[in-house]
C-alpha atoms as a PDB file:
ATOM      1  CA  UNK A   1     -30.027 -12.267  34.730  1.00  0.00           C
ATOM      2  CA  UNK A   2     -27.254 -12.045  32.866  1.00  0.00           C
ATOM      3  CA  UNK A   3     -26.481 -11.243  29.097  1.00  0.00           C
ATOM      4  CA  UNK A   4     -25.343 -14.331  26.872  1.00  0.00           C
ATOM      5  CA  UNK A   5     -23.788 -13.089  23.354  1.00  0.00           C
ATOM      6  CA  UNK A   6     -23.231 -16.732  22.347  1.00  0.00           C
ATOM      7  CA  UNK A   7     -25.227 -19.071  23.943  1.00  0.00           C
ATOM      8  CA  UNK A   8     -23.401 -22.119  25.598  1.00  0.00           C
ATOM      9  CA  UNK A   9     -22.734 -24.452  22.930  1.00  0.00           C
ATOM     10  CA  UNK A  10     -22.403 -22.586  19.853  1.00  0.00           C
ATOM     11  CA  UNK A  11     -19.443 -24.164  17.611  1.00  0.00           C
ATOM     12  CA  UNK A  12     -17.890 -21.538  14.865  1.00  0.00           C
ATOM     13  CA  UNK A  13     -14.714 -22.806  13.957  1.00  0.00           C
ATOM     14  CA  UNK A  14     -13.065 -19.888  12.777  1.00  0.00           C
ATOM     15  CA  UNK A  15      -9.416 -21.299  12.955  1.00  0.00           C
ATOM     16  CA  UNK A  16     -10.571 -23.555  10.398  1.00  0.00           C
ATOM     17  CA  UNK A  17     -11.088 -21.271   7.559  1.00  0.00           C
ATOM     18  CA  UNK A  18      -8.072 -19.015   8.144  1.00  0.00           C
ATOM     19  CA  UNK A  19      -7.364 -19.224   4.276  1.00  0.00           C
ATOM     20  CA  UNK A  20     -10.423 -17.650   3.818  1.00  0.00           C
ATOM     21  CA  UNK A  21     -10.238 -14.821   6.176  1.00  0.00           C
ATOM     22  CA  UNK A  22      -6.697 -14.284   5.208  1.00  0.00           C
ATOM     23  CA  UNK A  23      -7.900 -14.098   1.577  1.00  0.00           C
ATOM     24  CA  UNK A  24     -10.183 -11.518   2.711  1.00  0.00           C
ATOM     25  CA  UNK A  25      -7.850  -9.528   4.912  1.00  0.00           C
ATOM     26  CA  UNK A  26      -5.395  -9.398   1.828  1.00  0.00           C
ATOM     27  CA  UNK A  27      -7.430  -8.421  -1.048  1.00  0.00           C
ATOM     28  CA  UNK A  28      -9.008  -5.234   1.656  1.00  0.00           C
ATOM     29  CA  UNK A  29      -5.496  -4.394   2.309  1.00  0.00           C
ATOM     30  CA  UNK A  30      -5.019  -4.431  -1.671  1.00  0.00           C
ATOM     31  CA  UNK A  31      -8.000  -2.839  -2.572  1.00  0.00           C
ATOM     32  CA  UNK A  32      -7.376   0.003   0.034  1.00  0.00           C
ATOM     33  CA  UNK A  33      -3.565   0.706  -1.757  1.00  0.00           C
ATOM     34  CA  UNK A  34      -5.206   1.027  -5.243  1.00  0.00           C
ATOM     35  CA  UNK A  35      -7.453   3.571  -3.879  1.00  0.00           C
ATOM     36  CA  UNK A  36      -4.360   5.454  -2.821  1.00  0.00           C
ATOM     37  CA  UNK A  37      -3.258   6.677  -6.670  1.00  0.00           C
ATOM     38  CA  UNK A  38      -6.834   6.998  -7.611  1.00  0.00           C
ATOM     39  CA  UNK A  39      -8.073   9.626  -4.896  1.00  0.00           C
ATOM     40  CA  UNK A  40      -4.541  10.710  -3.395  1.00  0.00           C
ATOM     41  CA  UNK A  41      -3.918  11.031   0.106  1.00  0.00           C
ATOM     42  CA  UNK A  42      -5.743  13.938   1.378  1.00  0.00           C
ATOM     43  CA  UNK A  43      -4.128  15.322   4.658  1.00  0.00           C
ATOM     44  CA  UNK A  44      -6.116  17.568   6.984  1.00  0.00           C
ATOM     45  CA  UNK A  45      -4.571  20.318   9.125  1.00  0.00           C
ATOM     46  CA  UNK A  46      -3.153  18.302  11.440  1.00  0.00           C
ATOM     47  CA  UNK A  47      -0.730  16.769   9.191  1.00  0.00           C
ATOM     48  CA  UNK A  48      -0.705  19.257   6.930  1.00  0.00           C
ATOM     49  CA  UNK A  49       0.256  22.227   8.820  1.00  0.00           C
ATOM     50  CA  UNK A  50      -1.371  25.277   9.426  1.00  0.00           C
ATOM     51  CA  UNK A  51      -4.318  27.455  10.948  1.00  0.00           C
ATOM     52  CA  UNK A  52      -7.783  26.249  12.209  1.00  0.00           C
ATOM     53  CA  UNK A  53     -10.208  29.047  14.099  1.00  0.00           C
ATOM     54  CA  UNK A  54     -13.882  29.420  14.164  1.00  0.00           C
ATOM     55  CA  UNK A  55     -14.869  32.903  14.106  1.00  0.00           C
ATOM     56  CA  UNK A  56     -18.090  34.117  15.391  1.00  0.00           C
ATOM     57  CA  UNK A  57     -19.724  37.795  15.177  1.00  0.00           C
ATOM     58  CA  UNK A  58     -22.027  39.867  17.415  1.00  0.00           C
ATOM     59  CA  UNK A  59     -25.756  38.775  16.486  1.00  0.00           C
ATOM     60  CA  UNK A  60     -27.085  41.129  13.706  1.00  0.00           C
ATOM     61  CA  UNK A  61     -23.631  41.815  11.918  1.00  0.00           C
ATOM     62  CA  UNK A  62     -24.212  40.724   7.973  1.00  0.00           C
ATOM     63  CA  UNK A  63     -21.242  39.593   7.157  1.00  0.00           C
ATOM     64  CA  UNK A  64     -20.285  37.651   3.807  1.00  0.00           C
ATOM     65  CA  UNK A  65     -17.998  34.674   2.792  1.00  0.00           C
ATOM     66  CA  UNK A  66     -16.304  36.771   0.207  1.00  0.00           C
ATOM     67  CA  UNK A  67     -16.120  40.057   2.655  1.00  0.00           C
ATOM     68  CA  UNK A  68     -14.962  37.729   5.211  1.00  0.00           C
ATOM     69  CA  UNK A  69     -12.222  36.239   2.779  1.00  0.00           C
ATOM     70  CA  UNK A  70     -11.165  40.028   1.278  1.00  0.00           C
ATOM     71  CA  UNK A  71     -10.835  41.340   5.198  1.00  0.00           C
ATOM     72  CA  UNK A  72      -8.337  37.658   5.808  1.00  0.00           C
ATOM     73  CA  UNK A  73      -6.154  38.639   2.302  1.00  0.00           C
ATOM     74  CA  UNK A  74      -5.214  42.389   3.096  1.00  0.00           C
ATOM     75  CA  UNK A  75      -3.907  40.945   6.674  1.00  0.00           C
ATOM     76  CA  UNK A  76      -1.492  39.194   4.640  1.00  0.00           C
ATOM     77  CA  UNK A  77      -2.789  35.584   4.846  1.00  0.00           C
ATOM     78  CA  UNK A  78      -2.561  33.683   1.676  1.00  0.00           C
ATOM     79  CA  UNK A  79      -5.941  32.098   0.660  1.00  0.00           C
ATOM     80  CA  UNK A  80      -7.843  31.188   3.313  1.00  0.00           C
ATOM     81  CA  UNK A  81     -10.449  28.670   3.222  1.00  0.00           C
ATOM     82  CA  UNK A  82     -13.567  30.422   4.674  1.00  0.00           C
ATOM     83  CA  UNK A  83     -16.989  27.648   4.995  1.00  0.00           C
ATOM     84  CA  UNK A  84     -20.281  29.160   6.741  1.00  0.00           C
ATOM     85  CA  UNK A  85     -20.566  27.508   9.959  1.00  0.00           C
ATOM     86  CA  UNK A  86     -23.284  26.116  12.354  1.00  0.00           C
ATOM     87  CA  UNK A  87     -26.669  27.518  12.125  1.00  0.00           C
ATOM     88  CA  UNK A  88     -25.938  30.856  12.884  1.00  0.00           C
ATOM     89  CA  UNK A  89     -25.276  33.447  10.015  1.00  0.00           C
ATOM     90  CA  UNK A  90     -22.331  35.318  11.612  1.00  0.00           C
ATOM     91  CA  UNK A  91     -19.973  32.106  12.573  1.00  0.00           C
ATOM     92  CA  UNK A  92     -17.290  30.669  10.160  1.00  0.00           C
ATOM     93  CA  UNK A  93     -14.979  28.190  10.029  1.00  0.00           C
ATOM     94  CA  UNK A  94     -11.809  29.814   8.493  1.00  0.00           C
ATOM     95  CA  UNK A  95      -8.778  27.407   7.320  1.00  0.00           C
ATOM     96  CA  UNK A  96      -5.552  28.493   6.195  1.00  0.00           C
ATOM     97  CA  UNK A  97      -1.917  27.050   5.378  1.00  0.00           C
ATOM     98  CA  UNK A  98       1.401  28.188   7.163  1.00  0.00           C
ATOM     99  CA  UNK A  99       2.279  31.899   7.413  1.00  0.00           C
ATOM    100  CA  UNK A 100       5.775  32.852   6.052  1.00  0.00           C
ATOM    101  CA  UNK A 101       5.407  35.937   8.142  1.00  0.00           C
ATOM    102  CA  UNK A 102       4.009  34.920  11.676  1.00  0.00           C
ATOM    103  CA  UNK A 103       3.530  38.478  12.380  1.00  0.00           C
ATOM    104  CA  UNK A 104       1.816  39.611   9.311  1.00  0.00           C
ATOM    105  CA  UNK A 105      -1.553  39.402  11.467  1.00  0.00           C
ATOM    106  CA  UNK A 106      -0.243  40.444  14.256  1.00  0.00           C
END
């Protein structure tokens, strides 16, 4: 038995209405450059540049977002962007640009 996604004589004449689809195609493509000035381009880290680590503590340890985020500023890295993670209370996702001193944590 085999699996039929169109069924043997099924006419969609596609060709036909290409000024339609192109019509379609265009005014996406247009609508997607307005969007550009009204949100902005957003890049992520990987265009961007910088630091991505999850960091994860010994079950039991309290730790806070702002604690976390004090601890990441007197090792010399400029705001970092610290989000709870995962369902755990000790694991965070912790962001942050481009060091001008690579060995400021080191």
């Amino acid at each position: 038995m085999s699996i039929q996604l169109v069924t043997p004589g099924t006419h969609i004449d596609l060709i036909g209405r290409w000024r339609l689809w192109v019509t379609v195609s265009l005014g996406l493509i247009l609508l997607s450059l307005a969007a550009i000035p009204l949100r902005g381009i957003r890049l992520g880290i990987d265009f961007a540049g910088g630091t991505e680590m999850l960091v994860r503590f010994a079950p039991g340890v309290a730790v806070e977002e702002g604690a976390l985020r004090t601890v990441l500023n007197s090792c010399g890295i400029p705001e970092p962007n610290v989000i709870r993670y995962g369902e755990a209370e000790a694991e965070f996702l912790v962001r942050f640009g481009a060091l001008s001193n690579p060995n400021a944590v080191a």
